[in-house]
N, C-alpha and C. Protein backbone atom coordinates (compact mmCIF):
# COMPACT_ATOMS: atom_id res chain seq x y z
N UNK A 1 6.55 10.91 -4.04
CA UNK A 1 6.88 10.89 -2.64
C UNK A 1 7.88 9.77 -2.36
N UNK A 2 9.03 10.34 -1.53
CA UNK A 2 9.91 8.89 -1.04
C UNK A 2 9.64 8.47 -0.24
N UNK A 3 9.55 6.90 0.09
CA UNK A 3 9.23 6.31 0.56
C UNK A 3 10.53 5.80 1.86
N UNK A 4 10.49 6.17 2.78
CA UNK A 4 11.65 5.21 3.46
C UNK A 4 11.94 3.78 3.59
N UNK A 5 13.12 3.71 3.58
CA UNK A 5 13.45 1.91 3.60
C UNK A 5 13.18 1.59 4.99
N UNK A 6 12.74 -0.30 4.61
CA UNK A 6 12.19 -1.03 6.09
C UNK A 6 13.54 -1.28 6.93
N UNK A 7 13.30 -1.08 8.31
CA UNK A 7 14.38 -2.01 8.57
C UNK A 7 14.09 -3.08 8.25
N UNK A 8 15.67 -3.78 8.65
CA UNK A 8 15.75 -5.55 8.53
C UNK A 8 14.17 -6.19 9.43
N UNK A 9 13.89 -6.88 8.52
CA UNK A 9 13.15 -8.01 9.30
C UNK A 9 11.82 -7.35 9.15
N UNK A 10 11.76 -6.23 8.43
CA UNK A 10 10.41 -5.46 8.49
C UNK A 10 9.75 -5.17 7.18
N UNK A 11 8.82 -4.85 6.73
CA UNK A 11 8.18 -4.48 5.39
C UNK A 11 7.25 -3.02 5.36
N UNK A 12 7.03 -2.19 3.65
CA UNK A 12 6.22 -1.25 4.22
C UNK A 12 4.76 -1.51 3.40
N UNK A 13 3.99 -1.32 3.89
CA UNK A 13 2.96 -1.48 3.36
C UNK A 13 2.19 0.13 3.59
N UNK A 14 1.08 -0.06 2.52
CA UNK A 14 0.34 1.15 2.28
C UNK A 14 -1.23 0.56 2.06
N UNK A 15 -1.35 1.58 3.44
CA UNK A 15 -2.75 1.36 4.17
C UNK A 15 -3.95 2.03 3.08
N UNK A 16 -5.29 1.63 3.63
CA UNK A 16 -6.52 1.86 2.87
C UNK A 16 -6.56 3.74 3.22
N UNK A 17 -5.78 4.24 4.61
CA UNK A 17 -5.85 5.95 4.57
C UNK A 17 -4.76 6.22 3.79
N UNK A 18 -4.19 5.45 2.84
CA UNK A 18 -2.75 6.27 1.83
C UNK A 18 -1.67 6.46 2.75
N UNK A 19 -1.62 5.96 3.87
CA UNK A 19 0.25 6.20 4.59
C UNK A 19 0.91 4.81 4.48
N UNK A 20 2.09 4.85 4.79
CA UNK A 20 2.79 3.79 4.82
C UNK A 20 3.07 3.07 6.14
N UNK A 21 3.26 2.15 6.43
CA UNK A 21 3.08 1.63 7.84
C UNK A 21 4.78 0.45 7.33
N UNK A 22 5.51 0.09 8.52
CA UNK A 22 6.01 -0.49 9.01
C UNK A 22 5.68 -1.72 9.46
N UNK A 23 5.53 -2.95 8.95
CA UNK A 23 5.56 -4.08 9.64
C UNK A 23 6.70 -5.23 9.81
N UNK A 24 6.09 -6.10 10.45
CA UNK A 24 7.28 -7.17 9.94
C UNK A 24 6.88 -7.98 9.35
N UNK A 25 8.01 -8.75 8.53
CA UNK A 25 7.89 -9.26 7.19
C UNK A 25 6.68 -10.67 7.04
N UNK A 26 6.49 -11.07 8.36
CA UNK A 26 5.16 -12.36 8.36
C UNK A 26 4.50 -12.16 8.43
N UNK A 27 3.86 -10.35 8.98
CA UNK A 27 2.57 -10.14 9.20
C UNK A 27 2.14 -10.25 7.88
N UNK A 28 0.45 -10.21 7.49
CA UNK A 28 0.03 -10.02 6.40
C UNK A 28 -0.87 -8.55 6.66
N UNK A 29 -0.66 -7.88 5.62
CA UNK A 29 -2.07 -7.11 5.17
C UNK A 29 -3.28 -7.68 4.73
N UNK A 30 -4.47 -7.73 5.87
CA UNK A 30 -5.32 -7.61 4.82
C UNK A 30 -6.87 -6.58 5.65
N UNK A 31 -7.96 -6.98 5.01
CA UNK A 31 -9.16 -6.19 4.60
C UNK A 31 -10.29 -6.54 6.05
N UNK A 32 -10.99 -6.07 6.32
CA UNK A 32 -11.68 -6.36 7.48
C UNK A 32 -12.95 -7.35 6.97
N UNK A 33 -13.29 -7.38 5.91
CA UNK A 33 -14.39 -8.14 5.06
C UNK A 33 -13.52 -9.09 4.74
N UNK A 34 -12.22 -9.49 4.87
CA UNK A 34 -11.85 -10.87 4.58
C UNK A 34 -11.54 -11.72 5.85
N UNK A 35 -11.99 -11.00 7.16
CA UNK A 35 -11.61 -11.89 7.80
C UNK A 35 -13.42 -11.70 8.61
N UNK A 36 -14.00 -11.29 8.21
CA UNK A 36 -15.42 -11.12 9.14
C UNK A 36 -16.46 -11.23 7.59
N UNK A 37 -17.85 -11.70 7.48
CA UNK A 37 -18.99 -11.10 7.51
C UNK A 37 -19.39 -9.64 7.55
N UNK A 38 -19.46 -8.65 7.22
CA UNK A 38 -19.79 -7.29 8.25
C UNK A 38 -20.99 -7.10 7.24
N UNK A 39 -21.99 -6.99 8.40
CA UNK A 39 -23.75 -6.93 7.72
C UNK A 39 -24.30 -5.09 8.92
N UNK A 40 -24.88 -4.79 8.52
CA UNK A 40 -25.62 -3.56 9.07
C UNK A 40 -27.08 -4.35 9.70
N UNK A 41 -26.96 -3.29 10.99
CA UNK A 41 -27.90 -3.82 11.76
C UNK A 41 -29.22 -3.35 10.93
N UNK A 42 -30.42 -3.40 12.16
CA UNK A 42 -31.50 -2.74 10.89
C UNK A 42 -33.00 -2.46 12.25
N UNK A 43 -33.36 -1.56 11.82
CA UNK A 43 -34.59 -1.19 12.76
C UNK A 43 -35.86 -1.16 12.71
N UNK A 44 -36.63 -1.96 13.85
CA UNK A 44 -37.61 -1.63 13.17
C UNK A 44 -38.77 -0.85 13.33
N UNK A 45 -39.55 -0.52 12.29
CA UNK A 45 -40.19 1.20 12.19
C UNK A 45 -41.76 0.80 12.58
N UNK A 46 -42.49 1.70 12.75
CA UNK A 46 -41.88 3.36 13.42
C UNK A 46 -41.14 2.89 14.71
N UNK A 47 -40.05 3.28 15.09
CA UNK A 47 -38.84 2.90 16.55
C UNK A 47 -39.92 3.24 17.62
N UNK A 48 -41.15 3.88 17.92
CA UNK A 48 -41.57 4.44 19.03
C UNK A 48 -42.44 3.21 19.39
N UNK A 49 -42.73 2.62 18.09
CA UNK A 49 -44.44 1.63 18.26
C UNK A 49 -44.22 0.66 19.58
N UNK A 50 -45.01 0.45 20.51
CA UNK A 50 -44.56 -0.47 21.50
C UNK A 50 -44.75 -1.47 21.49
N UNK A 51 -45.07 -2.05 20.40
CA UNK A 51 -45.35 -3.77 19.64
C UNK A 51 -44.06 -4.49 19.82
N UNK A 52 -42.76 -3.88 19.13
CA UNK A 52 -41.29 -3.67 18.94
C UNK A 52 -40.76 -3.77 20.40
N UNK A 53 -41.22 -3.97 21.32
CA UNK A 53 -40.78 -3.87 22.52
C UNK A 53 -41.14 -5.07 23.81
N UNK A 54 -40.43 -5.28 24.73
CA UNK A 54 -40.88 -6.47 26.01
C UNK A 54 -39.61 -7.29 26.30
N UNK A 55 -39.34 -8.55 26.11
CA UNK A 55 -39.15 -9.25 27.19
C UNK A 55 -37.77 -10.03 26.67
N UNK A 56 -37.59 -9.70 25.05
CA UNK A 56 -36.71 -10.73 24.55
C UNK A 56 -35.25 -10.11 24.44
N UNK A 57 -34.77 -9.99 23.07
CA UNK A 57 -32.96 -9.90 23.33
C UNK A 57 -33.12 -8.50 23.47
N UNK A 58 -32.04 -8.06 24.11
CA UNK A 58 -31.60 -6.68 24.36
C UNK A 58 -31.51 -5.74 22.94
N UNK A 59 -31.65 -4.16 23.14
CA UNK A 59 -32.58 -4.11 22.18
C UNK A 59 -31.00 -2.33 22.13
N UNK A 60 -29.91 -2.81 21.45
CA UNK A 60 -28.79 -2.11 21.54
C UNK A 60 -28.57 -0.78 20.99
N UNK A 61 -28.30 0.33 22.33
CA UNK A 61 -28.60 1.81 21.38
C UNK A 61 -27.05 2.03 21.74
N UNK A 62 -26.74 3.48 20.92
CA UNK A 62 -25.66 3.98 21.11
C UNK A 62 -25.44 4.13 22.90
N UNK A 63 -26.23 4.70 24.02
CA UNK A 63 -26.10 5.19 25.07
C UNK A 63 -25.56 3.65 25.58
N UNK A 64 -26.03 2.68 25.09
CA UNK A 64 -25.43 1.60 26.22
C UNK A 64 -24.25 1.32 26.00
N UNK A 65 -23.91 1.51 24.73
CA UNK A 65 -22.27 1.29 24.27
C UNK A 65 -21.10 2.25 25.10
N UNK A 66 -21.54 3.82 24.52
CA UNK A 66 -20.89 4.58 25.80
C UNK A 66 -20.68 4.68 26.96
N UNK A 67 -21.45 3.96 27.67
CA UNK A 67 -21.53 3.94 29.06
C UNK A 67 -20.62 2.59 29.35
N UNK A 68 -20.76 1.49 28.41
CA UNK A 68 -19.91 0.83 28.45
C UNK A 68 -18.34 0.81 28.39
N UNK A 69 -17.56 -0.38 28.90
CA UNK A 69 -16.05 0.27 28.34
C UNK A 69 -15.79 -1.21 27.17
N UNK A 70 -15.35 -2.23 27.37
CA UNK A 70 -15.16 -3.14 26.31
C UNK A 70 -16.09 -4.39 25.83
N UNK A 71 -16.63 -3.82 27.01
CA UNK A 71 -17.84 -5.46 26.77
C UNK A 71 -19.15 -4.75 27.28
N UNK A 72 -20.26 -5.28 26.26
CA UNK A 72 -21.49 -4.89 26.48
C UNK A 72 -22.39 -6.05 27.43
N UNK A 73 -22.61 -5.81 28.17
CA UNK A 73 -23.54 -6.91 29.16
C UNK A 73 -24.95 -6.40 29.22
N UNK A 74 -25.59 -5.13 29.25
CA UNK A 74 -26.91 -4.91 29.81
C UNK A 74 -26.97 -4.04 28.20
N UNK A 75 -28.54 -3.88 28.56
CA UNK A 75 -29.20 -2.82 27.66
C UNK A 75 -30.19 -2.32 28.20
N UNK A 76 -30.73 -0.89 28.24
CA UNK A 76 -31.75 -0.41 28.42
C UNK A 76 -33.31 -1.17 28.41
N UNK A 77 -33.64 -1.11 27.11
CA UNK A 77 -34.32 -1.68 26.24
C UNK A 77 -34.64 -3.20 25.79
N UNK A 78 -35.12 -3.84 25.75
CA UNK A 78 -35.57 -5.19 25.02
C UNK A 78 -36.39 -5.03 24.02
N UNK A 79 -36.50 -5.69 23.22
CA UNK A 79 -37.09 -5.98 21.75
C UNK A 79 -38.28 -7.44 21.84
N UNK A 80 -39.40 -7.25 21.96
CA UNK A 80 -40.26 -8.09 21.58
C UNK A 80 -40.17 -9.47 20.70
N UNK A 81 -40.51 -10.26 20.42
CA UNK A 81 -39.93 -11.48 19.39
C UNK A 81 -40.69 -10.88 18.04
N UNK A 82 -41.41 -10.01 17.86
CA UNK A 82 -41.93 -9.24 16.57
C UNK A 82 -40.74 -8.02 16.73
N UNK A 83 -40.25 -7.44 17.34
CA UNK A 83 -39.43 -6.61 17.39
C UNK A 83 -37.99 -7.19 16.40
N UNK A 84 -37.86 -8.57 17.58
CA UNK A 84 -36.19 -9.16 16.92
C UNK A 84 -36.59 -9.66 15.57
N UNK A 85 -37.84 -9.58 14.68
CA UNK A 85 -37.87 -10.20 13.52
C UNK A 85 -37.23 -8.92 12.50
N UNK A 86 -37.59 -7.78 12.90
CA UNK A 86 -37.44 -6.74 12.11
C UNK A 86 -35.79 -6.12 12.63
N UNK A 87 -35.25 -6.93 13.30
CA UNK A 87 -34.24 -6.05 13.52
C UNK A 87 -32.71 -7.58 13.42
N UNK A 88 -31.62 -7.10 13.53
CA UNK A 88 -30.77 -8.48 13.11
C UNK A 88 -29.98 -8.61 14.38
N UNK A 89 -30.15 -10.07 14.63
CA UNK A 89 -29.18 -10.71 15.97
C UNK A 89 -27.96 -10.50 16.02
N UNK A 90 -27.50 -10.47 17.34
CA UNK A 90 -26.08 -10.73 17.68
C UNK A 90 -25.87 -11.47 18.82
N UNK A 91 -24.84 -12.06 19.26
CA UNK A 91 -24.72 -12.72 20.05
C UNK A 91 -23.60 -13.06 21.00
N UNK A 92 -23.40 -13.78 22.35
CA UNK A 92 -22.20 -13.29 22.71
C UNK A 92 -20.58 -13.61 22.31
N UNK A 93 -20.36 -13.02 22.20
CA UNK A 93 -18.52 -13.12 21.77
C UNK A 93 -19.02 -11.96 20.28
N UNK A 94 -19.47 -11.94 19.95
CA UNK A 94 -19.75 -10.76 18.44
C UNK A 94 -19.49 -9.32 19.02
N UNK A 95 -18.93 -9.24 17.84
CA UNK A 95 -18.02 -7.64 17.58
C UNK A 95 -19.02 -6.78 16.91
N UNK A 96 -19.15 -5.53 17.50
CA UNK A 96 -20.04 -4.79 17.08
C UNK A 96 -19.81 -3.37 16.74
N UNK A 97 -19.51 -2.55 15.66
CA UNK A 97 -19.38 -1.37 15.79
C UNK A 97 -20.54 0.23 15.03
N UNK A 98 -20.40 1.05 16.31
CA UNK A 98 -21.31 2.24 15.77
C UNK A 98 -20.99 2.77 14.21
N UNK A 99 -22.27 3.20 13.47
CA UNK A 99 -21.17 4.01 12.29
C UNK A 99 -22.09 4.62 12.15
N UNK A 100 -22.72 5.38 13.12
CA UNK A 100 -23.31 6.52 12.87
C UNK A 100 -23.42 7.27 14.13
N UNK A 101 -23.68 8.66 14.15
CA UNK A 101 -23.79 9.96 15.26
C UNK A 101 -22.20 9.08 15.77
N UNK A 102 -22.16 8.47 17.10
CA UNK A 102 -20.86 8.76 17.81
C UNK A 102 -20.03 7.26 16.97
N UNK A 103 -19.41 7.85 16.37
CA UNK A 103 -18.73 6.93 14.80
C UNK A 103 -17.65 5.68 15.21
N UNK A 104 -17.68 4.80 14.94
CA UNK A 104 -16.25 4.06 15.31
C UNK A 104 -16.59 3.65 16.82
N UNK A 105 -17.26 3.00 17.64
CA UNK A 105 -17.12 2.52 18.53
C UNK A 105 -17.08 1.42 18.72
N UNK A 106 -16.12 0.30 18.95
CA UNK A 106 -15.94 -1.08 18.97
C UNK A 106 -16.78 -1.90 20.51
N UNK A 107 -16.99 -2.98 20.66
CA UNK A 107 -17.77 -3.67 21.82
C UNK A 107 -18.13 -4.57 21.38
N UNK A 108 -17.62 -5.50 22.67
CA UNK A 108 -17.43 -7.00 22.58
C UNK A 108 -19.09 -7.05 23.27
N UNK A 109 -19.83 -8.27 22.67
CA UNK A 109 -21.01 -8.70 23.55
C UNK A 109 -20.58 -9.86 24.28
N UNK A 110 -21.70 -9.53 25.68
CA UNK A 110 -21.70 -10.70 26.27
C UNK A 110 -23.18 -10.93 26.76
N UNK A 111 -23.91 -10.98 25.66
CA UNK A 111 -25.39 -11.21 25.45
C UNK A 111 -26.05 -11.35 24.63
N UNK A 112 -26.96 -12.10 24.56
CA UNK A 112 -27.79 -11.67 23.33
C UNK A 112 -28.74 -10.67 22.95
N UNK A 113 -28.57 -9.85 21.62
CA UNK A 113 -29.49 -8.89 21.74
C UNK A 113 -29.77 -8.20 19.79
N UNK A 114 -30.47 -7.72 19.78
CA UNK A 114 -30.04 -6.86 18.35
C UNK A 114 -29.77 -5.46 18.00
N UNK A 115 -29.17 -5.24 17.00
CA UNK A 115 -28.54 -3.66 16.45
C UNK A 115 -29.29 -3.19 15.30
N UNK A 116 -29.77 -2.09 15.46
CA UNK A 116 -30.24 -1.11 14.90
C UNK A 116 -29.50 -1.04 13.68
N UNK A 117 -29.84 -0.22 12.65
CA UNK A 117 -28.89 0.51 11.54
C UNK A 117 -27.69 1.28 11.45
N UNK A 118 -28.02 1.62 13.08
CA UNK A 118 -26.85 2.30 13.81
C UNK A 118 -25.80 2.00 14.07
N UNK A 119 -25.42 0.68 13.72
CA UNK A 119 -24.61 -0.42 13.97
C UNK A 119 -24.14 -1.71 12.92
N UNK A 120 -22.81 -2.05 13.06
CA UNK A 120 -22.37 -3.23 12.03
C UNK A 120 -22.25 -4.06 12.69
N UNK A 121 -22.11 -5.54 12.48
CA UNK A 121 -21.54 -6.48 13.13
C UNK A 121 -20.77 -7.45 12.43
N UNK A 122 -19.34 -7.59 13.26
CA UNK A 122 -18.37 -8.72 12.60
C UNK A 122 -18.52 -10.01 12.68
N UNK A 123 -19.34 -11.08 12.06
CA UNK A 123 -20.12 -12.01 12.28
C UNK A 123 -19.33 -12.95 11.43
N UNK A 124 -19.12 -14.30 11.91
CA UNK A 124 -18.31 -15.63 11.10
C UNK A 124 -16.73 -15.31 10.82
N UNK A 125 -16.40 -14.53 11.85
CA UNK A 125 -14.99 -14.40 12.04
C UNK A 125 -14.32 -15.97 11.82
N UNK A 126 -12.98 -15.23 10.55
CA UNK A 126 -11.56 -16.29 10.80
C UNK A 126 -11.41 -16.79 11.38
N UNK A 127 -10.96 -18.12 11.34
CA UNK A 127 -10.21 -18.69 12.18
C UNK A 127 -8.96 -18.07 12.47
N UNK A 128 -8.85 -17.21 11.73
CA UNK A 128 -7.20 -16.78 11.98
C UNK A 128 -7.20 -15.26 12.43
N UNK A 129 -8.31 -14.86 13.23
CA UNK A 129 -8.53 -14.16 13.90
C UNK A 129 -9.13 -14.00 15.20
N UNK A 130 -8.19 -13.10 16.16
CA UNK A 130 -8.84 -13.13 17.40
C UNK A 130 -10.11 -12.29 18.12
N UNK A 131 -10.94 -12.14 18.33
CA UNK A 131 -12.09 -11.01 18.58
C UNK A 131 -11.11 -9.86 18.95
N UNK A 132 -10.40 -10.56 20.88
CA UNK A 132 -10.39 -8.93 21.03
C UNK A 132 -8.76 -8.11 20.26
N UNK A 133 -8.29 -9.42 19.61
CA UNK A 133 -7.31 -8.25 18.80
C UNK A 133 -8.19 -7.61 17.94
N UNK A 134 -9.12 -8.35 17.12
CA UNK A 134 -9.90 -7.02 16.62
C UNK A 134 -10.54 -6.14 16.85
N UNK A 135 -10.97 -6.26 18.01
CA UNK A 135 -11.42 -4.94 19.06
C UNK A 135 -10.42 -3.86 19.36
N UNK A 136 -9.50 -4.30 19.56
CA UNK A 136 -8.22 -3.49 19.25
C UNK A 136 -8.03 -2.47 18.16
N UNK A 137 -8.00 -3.68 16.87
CA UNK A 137 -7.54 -2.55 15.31
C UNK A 137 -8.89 -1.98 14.87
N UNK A 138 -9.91 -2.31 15.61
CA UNK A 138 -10.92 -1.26 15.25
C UNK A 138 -10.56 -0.05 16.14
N UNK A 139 -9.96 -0.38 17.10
CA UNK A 139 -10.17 1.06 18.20
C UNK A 139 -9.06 1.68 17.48
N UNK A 140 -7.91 1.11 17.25
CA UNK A 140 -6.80 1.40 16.70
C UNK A 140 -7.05 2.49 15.42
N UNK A 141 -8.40 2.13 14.44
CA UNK A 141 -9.15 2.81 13.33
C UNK A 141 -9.50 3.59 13.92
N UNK A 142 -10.25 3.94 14.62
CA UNK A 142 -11.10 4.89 15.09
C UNK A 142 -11.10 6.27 14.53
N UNK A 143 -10.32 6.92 14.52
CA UNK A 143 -9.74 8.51 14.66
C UNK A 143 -9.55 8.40 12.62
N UNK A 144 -9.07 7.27 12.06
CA UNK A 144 -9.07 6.99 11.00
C UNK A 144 -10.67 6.96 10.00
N UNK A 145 -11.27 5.99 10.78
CA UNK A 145 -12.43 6.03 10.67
C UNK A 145 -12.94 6.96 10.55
N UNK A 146 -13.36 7.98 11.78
CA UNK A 146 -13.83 9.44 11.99
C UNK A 146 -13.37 10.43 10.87
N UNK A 147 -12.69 10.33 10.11
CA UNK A 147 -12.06 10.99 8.65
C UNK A 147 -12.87 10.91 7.65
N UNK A 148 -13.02 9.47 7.83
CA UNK A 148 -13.94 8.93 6.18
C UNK A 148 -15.29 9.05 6.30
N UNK A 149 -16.01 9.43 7.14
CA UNK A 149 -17.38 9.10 7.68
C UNK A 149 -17.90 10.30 6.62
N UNK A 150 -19.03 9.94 6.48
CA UNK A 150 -19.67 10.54 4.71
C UNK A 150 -20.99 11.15 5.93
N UNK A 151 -20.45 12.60 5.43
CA UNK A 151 -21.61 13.50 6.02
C UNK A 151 -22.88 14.03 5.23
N UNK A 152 -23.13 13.83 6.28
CA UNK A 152 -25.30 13.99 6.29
C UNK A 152 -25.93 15.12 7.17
N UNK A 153 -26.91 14.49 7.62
CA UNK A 153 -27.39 15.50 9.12
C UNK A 153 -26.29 15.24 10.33
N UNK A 154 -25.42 14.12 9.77
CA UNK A 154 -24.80 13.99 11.40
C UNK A 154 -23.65 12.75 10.03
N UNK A 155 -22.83 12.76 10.70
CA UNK A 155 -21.57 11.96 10.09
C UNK A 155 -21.87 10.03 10.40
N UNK A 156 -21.44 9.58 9.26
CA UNK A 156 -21.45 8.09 9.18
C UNK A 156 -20.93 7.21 8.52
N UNK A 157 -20.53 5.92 8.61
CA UNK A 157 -20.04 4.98 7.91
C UNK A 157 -20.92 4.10 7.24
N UNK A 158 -20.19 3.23 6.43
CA UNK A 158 -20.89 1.70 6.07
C UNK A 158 -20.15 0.94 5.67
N UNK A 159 -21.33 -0.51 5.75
CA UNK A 159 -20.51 -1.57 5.94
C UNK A 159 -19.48 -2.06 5.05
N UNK A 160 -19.52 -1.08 3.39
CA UNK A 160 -18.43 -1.35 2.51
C UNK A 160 -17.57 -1.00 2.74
N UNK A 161 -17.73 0.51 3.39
CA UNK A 161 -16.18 1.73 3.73
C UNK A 161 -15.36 0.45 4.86
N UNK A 162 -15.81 0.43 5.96
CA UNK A 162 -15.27 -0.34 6.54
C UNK A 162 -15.22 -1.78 6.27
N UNK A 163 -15.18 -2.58 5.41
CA UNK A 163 -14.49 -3.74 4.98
C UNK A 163 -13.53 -3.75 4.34
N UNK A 164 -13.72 -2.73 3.24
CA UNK A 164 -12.62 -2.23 2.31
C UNK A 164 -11.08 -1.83 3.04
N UNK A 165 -11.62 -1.47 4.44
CA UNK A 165 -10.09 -0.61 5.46
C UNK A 165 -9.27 -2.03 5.45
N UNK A 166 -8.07 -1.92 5.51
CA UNK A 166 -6.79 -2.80 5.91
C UNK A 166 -6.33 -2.64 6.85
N UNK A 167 -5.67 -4.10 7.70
CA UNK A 167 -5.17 -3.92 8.91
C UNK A 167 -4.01 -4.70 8.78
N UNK A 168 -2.77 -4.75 9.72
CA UNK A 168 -1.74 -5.59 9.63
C UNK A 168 -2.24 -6.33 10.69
N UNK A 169 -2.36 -8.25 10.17
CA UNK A 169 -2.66 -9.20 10.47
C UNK A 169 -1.59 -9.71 11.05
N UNK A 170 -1.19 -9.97 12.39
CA UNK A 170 -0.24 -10.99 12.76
C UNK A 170 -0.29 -12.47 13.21
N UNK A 171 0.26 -13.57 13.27
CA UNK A 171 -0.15 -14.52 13.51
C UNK A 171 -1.48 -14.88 14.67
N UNK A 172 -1.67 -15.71 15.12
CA UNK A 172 -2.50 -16.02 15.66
C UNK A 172 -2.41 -15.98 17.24
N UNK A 173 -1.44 -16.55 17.39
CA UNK A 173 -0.30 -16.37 18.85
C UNK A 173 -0.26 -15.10 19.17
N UNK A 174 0.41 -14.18 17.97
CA UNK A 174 0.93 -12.97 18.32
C UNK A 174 -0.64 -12.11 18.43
N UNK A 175 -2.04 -12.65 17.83
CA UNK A 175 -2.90 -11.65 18.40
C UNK A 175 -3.01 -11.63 19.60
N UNK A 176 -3.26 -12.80 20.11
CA UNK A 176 -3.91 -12.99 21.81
C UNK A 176 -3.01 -12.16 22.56
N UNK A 177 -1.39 -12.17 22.17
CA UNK A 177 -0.44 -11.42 23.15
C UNK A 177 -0.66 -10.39 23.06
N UNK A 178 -0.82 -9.69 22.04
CA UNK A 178 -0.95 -8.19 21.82
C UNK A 178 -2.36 -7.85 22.46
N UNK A 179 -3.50 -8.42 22.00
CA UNK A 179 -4.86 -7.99 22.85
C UNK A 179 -4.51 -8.32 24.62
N UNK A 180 -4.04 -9.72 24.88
CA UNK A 180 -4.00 -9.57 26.57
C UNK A 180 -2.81 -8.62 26.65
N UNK A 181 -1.93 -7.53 26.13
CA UNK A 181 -1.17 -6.79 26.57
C UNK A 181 -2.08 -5.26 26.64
N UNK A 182 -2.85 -5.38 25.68
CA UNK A 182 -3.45 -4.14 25.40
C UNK A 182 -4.72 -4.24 26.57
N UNK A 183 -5.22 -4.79 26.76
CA UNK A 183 -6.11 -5.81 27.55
C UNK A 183 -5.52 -5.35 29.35
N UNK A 184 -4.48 -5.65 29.37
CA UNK A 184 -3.68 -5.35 30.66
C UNK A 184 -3.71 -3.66 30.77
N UNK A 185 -3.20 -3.21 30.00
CA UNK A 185 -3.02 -1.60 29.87
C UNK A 185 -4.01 -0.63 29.78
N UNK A 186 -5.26 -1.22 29.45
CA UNK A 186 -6.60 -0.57 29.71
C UNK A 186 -6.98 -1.00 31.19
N UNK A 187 -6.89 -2.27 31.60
CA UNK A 187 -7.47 -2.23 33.00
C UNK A 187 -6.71 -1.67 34.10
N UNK A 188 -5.26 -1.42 34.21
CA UNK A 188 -4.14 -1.00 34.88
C UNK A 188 -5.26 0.64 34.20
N UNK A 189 -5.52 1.22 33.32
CA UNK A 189 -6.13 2.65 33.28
C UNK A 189 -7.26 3.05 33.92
N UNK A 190 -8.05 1.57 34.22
CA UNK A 190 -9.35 1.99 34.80
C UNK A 190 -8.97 1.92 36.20
């Protein structure tokens, strides 16, 4: 396959879906596991028992994410302090995404609470990364994502598939501009 030439000032790189992408020449490529932690949430069983349940961190299902748009503030549900032992924290400013039933959904917290199995979280983020630009190149994945998802009774990811994905990294400066631009252009939508 030929490959087209970069313009000036630009480079091509070849992404974790096999296409070639266009950047410019300072960005870096790299891996979502090199700039995050990414651990799988975890649940705990049987989900119905009402021991697992009461008064403590928010207790995070798919329905609250959807209903959400970029930031998660409430939850249905709370999780007991025997509940949050069996299940793994998150906290606010943490990046969180679905990888199972509705696949690829990114959300910023602004609470404390825990995630199910149903869920990853980008935990001990870079310094040389911004949350919501990465809230971004996850949404940016999405449709990418939804490709690779390894079917079952219902389609899903994990936390290797998605570390392994590559993103073009731009400076540090240039994330914040690009997320408060992208940032602007979603709320000008709502």
């Amino acid at each position: 396959m030929q490959v087209a030439k970069p313009k000036k000032g630009y480079k091509l790189v070849k992404t974790s879906f096999g296409k070639y992408e266009e950047i410019p020449e300072e960005w870096e490529v790299t891996k979502f596991s090199d700039i995050s932690k990414i651990k799988r949430g975890a649940s705990p069983r049987p989900i119905a028992d009402p021991k697992y349940f009461g008064n403590g961190r928010g207790w995070i299902r798919i329905s609250d994410v959807t209903k959400s748009q970029k930031y998660l503030e409430t939850t249905e549900d709370h999780l007991s302090n025997f509940g949050e032992s069996k299940s793994v924290p998150v906290n606010p400013n943490d990046l969180i995404m679905s990888i199972a039933a509705s696949l690829a959904i990114p959300i910023i917290l602004k609470m404390k609470a825990c995630i199910h199995d149903g869920f990853i979280t980008f935990s001990s983020l870079s310094k040389s990364i911004d949350v919501e630009f990465l809230y971004f190149m996850l949404l940016q994945s999405r449709s990418k994502f939804l490709n690779q998802g390894q079917m079952g009774t219902q389609n899903n990811l994990n936390a290797e598939l998605v570390g392994e994905t590559t993103f073009a990294k731009p400076s540090l400066p240039e994330q914040k501009q690009i997320a408060t631009i992208l940032s602007n252009v979603d709320d000008t939508l709502q």
